[in-house]
Protein backbone atom coordinates (compact mmCIF):
# COMPACT_ATOMS: atom_id res chain seq x y z
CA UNK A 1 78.40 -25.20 99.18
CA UNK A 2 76.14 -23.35 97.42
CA UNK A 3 76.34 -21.48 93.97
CA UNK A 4 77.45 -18.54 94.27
CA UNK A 5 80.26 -19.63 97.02
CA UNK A 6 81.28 -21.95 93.66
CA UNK A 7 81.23 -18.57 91.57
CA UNK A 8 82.46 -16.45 94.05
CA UNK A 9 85.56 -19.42 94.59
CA UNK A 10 86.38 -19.31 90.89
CA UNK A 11 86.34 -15.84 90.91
CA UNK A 12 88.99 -15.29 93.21
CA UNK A 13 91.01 -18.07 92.04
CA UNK A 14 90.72 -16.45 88.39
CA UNK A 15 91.78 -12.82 89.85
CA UNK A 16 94.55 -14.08 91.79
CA UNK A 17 96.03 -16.49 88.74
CA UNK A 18 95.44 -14.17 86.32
CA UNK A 19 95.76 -10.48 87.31
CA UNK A 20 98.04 -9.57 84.50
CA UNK A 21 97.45 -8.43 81.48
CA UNK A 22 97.54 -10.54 78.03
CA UNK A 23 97.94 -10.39 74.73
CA UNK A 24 95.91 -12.21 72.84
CA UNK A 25 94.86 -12.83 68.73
CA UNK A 26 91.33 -13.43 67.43
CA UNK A 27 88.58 -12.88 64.87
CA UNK A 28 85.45 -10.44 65.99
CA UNK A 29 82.60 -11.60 65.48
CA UNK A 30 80.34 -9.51 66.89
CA UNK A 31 80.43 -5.75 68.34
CA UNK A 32 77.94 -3.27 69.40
CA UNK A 33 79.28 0.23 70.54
CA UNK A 34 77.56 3.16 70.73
CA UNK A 35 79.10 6.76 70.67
CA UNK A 36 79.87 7.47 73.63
CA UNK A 37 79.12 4.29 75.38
CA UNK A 38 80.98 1.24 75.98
CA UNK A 39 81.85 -1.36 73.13
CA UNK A 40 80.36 -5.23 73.43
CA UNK A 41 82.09 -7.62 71.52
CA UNK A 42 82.80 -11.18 70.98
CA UNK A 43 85.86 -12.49 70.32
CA UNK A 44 86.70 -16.12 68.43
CA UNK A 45 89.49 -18.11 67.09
CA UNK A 46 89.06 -20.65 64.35
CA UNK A 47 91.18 -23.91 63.46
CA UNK A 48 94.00 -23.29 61.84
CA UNK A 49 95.60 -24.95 58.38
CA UNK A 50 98.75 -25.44 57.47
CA UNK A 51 100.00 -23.59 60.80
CA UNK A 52 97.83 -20.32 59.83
CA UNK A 53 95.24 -18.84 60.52
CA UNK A 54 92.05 -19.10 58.34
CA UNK A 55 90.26 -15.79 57.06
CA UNK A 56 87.27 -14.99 55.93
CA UNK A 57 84.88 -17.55 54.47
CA UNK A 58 86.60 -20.27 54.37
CA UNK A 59 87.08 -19.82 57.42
CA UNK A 60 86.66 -23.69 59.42
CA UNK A 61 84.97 -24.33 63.28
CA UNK A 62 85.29 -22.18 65.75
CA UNK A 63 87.52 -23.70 68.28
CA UNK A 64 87.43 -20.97 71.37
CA UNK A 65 84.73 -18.13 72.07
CA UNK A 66 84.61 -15.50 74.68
CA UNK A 67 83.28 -12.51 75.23
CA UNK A 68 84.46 -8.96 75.68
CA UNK A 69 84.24 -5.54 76.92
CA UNK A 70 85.87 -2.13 76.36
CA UNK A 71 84.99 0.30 78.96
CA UNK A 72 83.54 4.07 77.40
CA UNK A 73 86.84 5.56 78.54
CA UNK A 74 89.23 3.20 76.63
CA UNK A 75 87.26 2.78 73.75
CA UNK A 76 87.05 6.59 73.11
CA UNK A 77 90.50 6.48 72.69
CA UNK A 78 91.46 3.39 71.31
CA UNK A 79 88.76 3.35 68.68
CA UNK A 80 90.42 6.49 67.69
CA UNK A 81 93.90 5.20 67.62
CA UNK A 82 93.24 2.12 65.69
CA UNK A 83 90.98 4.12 62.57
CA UNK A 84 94.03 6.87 62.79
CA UNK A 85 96.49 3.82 62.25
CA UNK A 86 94.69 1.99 59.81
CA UNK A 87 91.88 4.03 58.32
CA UNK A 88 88.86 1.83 58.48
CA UNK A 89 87.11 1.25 62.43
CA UNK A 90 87.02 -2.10 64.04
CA UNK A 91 84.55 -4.26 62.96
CA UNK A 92 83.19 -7.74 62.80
CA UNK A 93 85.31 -10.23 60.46
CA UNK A 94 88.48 -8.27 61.35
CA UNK A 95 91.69 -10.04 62.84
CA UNK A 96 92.85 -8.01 65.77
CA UNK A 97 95.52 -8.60 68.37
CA UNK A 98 94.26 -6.92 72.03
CA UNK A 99 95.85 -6.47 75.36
CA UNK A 100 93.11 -7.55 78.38
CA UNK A 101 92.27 -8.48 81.35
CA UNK A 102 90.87 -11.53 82.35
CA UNK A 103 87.50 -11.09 85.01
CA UNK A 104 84.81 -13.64 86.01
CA UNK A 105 81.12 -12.66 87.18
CA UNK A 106 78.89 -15.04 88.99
CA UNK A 107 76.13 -14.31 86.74
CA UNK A 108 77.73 -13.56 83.29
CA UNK A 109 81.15 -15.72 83.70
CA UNK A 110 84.26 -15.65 81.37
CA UNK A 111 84.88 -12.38 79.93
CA UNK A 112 87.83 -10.31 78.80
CA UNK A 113 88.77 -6.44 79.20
CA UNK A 114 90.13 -4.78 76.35
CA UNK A 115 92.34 -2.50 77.48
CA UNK A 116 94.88 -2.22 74.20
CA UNK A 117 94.79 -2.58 70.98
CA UNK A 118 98.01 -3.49 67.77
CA UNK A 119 96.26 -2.10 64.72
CA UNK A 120 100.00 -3.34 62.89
CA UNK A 121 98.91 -6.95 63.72
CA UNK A 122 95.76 -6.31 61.74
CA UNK A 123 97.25 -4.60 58.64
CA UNK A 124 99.74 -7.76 58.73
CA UNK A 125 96.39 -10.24 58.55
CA UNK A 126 95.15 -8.45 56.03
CA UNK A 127 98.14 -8.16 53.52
CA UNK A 128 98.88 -11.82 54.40
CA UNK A 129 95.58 -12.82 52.94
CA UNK A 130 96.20 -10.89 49.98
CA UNK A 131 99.09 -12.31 49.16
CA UNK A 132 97.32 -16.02 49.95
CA UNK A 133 94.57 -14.84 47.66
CA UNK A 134 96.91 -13.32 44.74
CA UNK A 135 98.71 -16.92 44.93
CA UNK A 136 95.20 -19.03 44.95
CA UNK A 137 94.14 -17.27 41.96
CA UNK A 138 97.44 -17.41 39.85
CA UNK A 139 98.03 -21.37 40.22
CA UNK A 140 93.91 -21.26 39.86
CA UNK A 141 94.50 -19.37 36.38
CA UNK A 142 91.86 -16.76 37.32
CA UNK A 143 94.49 -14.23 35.94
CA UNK A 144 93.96 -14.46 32.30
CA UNK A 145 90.17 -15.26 31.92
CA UNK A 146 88.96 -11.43 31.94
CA UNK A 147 91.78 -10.39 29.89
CA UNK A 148 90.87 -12.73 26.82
CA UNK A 149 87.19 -11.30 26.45
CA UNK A 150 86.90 -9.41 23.03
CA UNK A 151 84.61 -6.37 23.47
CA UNK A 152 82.69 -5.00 20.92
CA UNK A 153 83.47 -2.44 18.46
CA UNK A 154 81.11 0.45 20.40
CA UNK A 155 80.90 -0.52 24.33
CA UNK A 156 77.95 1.70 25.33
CA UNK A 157 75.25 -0.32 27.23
CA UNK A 158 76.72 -0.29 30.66
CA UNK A 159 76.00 -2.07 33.87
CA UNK A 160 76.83 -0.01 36.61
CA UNK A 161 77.62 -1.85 40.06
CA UNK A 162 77.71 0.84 42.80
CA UNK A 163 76.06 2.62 45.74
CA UNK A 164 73.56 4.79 44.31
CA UNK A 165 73.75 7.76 46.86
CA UNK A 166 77.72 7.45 46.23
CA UNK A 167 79.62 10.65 44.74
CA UNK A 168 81.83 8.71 42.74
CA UNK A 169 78.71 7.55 40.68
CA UNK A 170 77.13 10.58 40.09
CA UNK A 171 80.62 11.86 38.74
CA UNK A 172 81.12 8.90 36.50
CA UNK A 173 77.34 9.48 34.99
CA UNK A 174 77.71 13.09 34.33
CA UNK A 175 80.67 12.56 32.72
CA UNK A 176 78.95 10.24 30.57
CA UNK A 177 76.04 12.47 29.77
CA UNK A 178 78.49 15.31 29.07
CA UNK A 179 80.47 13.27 26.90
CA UNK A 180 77.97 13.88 23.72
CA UNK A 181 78.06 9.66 23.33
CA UNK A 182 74.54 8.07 23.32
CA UNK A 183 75.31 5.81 26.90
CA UNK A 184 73.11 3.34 28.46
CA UNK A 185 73.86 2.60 32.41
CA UNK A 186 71.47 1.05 34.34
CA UNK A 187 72.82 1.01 37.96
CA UNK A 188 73.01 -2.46 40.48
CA UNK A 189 73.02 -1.08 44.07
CA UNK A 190 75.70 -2.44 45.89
CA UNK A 191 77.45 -2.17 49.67
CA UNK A 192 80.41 -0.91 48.82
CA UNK A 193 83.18 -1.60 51.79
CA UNK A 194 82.84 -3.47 54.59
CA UNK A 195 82.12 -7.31 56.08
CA UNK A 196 79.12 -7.78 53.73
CA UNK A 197 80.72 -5.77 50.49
CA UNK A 198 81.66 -8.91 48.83
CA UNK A 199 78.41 -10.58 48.92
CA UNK A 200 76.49 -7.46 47.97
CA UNK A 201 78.72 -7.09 44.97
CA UNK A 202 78.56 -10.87 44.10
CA UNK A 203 74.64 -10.57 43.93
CA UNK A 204 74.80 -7.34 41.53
CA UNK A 205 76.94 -9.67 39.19
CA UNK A 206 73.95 -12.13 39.25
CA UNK A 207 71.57 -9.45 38.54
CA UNK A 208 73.87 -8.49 35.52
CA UNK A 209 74.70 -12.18 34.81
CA UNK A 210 70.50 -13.08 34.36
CA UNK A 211 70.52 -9.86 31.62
CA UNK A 212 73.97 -10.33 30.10
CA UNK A 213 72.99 -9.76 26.51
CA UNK A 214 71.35 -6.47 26.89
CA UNK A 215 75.22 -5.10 28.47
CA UNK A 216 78.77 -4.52 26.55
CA UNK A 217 80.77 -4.26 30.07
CA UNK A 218 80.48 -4.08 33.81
CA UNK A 219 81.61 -1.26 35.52
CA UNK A 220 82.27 -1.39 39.59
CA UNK A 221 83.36 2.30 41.07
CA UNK A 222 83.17 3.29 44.50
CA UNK A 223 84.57 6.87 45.35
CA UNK A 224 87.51 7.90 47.38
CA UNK A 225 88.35 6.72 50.60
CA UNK A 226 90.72 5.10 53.08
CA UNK A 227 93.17 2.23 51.33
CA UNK A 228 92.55 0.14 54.02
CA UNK A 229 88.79 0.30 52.89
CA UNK A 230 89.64 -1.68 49.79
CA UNK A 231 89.99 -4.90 51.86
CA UNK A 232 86.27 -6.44 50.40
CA UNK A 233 88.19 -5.92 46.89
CA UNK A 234 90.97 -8.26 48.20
CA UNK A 235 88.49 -11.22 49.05
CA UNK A 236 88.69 -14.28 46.74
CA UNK A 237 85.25 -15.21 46.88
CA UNK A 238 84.52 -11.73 45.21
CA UNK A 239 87.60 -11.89 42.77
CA UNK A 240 87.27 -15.31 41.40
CA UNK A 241 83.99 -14.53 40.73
CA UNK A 242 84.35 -11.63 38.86
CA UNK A 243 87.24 -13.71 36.99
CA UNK A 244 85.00 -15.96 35.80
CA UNK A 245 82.11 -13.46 34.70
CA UNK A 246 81.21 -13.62 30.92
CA UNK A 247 81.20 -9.97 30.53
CA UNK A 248 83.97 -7.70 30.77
CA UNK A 249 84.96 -6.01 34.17
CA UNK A 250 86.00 -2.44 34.30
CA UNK A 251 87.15 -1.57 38.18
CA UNK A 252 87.56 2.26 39.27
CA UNK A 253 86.98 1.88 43.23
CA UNK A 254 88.76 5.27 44.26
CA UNK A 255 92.34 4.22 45.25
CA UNK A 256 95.40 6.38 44.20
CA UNK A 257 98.12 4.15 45.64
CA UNK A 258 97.51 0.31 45.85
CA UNK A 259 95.93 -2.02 43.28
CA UNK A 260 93.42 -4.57 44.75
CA UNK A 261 93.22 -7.79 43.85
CA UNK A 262 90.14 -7.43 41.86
CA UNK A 263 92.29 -4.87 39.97
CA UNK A 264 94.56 -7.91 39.03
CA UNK A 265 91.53 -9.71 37.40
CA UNK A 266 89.09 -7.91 35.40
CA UNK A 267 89.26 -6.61 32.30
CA UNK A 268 90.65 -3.11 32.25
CA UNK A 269 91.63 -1.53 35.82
CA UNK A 270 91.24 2.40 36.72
CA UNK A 271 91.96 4.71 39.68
CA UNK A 272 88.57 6.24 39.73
CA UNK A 273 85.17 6.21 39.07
CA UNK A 274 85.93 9.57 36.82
CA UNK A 275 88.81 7.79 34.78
CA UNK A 276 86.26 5.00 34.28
CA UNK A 277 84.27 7.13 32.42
CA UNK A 278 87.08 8.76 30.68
CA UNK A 279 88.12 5.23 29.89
CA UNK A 280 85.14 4.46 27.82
CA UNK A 281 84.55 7.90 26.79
CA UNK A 282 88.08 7.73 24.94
CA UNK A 283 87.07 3.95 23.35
CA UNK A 284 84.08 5.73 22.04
CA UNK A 285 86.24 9.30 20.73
CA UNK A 286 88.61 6.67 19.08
CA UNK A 287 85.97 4.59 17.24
CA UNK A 288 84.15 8.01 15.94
CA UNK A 289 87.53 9.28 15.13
CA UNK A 290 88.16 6.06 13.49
CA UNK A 291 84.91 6.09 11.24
CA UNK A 292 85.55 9.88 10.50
CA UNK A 293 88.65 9.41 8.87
CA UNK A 294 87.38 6.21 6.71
CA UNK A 295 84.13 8.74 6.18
CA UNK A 296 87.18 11.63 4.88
CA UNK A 297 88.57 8.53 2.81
CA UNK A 298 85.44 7.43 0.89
CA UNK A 299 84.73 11.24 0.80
CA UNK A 300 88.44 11.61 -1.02
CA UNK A 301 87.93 8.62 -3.02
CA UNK A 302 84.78 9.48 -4.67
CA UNK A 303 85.97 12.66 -5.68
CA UNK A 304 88.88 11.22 -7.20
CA UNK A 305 86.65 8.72 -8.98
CA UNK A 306 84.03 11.11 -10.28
CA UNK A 307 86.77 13.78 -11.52
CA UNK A 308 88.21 10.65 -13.22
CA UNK A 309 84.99 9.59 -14.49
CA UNK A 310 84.23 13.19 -15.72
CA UNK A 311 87.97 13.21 -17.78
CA UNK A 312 87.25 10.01 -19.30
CA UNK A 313 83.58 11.52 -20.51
CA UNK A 314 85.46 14.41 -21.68
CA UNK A 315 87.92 12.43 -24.02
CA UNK A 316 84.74 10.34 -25.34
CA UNK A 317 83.16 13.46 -26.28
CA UNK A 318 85.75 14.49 -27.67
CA UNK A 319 86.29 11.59 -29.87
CA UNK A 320 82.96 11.48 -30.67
CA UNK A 321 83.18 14.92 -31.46
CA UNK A 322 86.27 14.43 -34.14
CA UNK A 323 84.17 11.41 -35.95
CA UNK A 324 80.89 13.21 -35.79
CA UNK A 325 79.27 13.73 -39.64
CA UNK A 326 79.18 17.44 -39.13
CA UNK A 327 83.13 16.97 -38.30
CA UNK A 328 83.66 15.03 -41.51
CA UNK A 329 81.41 17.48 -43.58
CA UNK A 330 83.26 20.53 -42.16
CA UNK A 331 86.69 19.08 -44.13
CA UNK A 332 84.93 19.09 -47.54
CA UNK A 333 83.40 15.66 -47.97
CA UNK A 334 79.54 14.86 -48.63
CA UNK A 335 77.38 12.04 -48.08
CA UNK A 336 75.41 10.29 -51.42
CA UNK A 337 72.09 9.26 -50.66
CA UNK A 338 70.10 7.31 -53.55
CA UNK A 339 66.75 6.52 -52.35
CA UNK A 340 67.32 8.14 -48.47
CA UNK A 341 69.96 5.54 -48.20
CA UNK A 342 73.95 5.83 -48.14
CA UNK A 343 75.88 5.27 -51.08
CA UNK A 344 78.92 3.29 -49.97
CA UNK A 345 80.16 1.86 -53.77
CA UNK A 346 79.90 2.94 -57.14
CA UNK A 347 78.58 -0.43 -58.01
CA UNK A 348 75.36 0.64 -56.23
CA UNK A 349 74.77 3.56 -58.99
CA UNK A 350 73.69 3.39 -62.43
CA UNK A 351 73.49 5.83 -65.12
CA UNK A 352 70.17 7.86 -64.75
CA UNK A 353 69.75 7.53 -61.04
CA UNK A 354 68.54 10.02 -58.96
CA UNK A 355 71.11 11.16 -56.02
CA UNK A 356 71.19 13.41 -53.34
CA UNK A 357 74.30 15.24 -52.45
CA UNK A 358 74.75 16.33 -48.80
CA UNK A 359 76.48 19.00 -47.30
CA UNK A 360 77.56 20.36 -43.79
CA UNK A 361 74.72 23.27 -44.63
CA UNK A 362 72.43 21.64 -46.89
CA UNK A 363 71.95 19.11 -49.57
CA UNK A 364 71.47 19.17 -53.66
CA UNK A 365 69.83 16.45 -55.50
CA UNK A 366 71.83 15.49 -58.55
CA UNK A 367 71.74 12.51 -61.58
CA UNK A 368 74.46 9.72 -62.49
CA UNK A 369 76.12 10.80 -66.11
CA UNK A 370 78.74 8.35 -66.10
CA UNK A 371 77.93 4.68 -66.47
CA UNK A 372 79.66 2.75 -64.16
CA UNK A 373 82.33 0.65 -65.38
């Protein structure tokens, strides 16, 4: 027998046991479509723990690995479906549950035909592995590290992690500038959603990380966008790390409705990239208003004290005033002066001695007549 008689043999046996269609569950790990053409993909299923399946990293071997194919004609429509159901497109990393058929080609063997797609299996995978990750990080105590950072007095030197072409980040760095607040922000480009998100965000933090003392707080905004795009912001890898970062984390990535799990860990958590910067902006209005009034109240104080200050310097004057000579002269007494000097007792005069006799408006001279007994 040659070959292709083999091939051709298998074949046939292949199309006549299996010419139904299946549903089946796996992990992509590789696709290629382009628009308008037909989508290449590979499909994989990894060993399971604890009786469920393994996401993500931590993902363990690959125990079964086949490819696939999805005609131009389906996947028009079903790539459609699926981003209408769930609001981010297929894509590599991504749990999916596909009807196909099963075919076998004597030159490129085993593949499948993906003729259906249930986005609700996905959406299940994905909330199951937030709910995994939200329990990994509580009994981890990842909860309360952010929290407990102290941040200083003025938070102004920012570290911006975001895509830099990204309308969310323009709007949070005009708000800034219009804000009147001397800012610093010094922006760590960053993928934003998708399969390689977490990584890219996880390297800005180590950009950050090797120039932590020059920042007050990390800032991570991404702009609107489907909830379903959050899922990057759901991956522990990404969270715990950002858990354990020395700085504080401020997170506005654009959702209105859900929280992600990195929402549940940093610092101080936001619904957009503009309420981030209204976020610090505010800090920053509350510390000026802050020194303003203690300005007002050292401004109120030293008034008080100098108009005190100026009463008491009144009263002195005053008293000096009342025991000033000219005071004294002005009620009829004079001052005796024998030899330019005060006379304060009669035992200092003798009979004969020159005086001097002075006056509010003048002075007499005078001699002693009575001899001083």
């Amino acid at each position: 027998m040659q070959l292709h008689e083999l091939c051709e043999s298998i074949r046939a046996t292949i199309q006549a046991d299996f010419d139904d269609t299946y549903r089946v569950t796996a992990e992509i790990s590789a696709l290629t479509a382009k628009p308008g053409g037909h989508c290449f993909m590979e499909l994989i299923e990894k060993r399971q723990a604890q009786g469920q399946a393994v996401y993500g990293r931590s993902a363990s071997d690959i125990i079964a690995k086949v490819r696939a194919t999805c005609w131009a004609n389906i996947w028009s429509v079903l790539s459609a479906y699926f981003l209408d159901a769930t609001g981010m497109p297929l894509q590599v990393g991504m749990q999916v549950e596909v009807d196909v058929h099963v075919d076998y080609h004597p030159v490129y063997g085993l593949s499948l035909e993906v003729v259906g797609i249930h986005p609700e299996f996905t959406l299940g995978g994905l909330m199951r592995q937030r709910r995994e990750t939200i329990a990994r990080l509580q009994k981890e105590g990842m909860m309360e590290l952010q929290p407990a950072l102290r941040l200083p007095t003025l938070v102004r030197r920012i570290a911006v992690i975001s895509s830099g072409n990204a309308a969310g980040y323009q709007d949070f760095t005009d708000q800034l500038r219009q804000s009147g607040f001397a800012f610093y922000t010094r922006l760590f480009p960053a993928v934003m959603q998708g399969e390689t998100a977490a990584d890219s965000i996880m390297a800005a933090l180590e950009q950050v990380f090797a120039g932590q003392q020059v920042f007050d707080m990390v800032v991570i905004i991404r702009g609107g966008g489907a909830n379903t795009d959050l899922t990057c912001f759901d991956d522990y890898e990404l969270c715990s790390f950002c858990a354990q970062f020395p700085i504080p984390v401020l997170s506005g990535i654009g959702h209105t409705r859900d929280v992600s799990v990195l929402d549940m860990v940093c610092f101080q958590a936001v619904k957009t990239p503009t309420a981030a910067a209204e976020w610090l902006i505010a800090r920053m209005q509350a510390q000026y208003d802050r020194l303003t009034q203690l300005a007002n109240m050292l401004q109120l104080q030293f008034t008080r004290a100098l108009s005190e200050e100026r009463h008491r310097l009144d009263l002195l004057e005053k008293t000096i005033e009342l025991h000033s000579p000219e005071a004294i002269y002005r009620k009829g007494y004079s001052l005796i002066l024998k030899d330019g000097s005060p006379v304060r007792s009669v035992t200092q005069l003798a009979p004969h001695d020159p005086i001097d006799l002075v006056f509010i408006d003048g002075s007499l001279p005078a001699q002693v007549t009575t001899p001083n007994n």
